[in-house]
C-alpha atoms as a PDB file:
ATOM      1  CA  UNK A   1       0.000   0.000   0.000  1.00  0.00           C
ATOM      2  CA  UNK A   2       2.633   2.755   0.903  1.00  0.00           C
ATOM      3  CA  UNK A   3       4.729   1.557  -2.741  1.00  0.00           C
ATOM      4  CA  UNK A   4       1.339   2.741  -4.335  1.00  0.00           C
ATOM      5  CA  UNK A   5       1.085   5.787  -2.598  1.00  0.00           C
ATOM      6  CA  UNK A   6       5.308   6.929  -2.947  1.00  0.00           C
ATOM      7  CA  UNK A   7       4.628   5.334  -6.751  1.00  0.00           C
ATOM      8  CA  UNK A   8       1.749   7.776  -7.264  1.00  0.00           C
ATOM      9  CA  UNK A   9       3.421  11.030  -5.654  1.00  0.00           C
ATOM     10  CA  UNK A  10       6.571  10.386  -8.234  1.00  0.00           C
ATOM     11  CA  UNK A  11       4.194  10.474 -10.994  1.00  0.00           C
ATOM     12  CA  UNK A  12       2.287  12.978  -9.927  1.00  0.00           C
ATOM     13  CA  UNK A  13       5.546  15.426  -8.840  1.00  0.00           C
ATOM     14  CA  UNK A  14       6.954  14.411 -12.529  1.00  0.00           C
ATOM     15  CA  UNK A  15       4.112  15.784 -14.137  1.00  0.00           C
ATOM     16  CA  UNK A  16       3.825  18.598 -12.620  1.00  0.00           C
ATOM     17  CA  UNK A  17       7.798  19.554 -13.492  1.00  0.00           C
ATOM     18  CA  UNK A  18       6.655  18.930 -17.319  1.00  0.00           C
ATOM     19  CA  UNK A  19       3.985  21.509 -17.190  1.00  0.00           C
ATOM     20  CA  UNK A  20       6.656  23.725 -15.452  1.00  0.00           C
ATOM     21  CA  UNK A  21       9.249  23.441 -17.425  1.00  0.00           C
ATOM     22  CA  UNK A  22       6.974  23.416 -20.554  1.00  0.00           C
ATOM     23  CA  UNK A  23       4.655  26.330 -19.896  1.00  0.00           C
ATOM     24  CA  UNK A  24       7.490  28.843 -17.121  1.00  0.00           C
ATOM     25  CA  UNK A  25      10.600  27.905 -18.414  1.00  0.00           C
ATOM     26  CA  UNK A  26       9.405  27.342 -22.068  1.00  0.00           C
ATOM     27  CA  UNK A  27      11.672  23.772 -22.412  1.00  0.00           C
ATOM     28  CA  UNK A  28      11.257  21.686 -26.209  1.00  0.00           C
ATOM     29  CA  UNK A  29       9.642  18.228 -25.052  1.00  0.00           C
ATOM     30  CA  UNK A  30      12.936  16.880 -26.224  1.00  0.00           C
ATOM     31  CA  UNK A  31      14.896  18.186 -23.772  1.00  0.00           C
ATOM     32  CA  UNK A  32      12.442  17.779 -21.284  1.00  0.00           C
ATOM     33  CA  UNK A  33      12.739  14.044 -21.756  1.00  0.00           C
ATOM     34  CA  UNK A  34      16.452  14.282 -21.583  1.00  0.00           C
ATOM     35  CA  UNK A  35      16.428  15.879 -18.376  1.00  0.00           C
ATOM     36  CA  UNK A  36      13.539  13.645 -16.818  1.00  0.00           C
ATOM     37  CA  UNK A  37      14.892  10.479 -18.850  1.00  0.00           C
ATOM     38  CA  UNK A  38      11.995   9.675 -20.426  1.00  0.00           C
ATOM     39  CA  UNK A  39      10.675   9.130 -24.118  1.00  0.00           C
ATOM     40  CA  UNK A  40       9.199  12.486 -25.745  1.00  0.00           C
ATOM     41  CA  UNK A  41       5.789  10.331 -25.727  1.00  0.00           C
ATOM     42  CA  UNK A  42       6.162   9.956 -22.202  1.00  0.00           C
ATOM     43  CA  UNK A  43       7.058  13.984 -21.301  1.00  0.00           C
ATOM     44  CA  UNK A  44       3.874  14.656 -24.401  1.00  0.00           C
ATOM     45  CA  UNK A  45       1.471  12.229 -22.260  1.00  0.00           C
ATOM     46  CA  UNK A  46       2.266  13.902 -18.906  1.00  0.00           C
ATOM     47  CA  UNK A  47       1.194  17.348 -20.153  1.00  0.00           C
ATOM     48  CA  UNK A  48      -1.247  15.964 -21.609  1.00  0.00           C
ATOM     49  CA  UNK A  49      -2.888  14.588 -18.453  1.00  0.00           C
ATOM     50  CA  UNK A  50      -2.330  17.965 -16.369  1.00  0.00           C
ATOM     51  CA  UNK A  51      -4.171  19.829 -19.607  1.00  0.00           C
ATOM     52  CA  UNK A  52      -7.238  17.485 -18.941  1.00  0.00           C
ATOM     53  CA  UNK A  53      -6.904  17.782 -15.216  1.00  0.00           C
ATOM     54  CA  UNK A  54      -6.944  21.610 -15.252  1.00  0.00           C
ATOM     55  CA  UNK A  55      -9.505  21.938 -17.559  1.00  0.00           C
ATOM     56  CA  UNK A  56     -11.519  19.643 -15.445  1.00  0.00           C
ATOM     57  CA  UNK A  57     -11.287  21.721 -12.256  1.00  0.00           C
ATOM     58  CA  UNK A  58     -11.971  24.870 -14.316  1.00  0.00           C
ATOM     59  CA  UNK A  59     -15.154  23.377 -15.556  1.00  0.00           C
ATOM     60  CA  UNK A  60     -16.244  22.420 -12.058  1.00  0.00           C
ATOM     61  CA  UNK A  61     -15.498  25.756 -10.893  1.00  0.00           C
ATOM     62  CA  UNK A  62     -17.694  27.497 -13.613  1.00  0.00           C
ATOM     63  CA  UNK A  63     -20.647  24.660 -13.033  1.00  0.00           C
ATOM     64  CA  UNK A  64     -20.171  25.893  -9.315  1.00  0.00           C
ATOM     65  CA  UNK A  65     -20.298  29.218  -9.398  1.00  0.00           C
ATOM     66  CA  UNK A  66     -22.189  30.232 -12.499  1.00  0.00           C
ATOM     67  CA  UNK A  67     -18.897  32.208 -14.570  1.00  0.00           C
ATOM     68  CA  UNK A  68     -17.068  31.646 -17.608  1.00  0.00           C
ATOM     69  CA  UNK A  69     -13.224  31.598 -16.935  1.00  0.00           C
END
């Protein structure tokens, strides 16, 4: 049970380096996946999953409060 939990934190702090290098320190995927030594499909499907993740939590918080971000 704690494996799952450290193996889910890693993931979880790895994609959230992506977006910052990707989106704040404006880093190719390439090198991205040189740094994190990963494939470039790997780095791409990390971003990926934080896109979908924000734009899930921006569409709650519209539904919830009645705006348009």
């Amino acid at each position: 049970m704690e494996n799952k939990i450290l193996q889910k934190a890693k993931e979880v702090y790895f994609i959230i380096v992506a977006v910052m290098m990707y989106y704040f320190d404006e880093m190719p995927v390439g090198e991205i996946s040189k740094v994190q030594e990963v494939s470039e499909g790997t780095v791409k499907s990390r971003l990926n999953y934080a896109r979908k993740a924000i734009r899930k939590s921006v569409e709650t918080y519209e539904e919830k409060y009645g705006i348009k971000l």
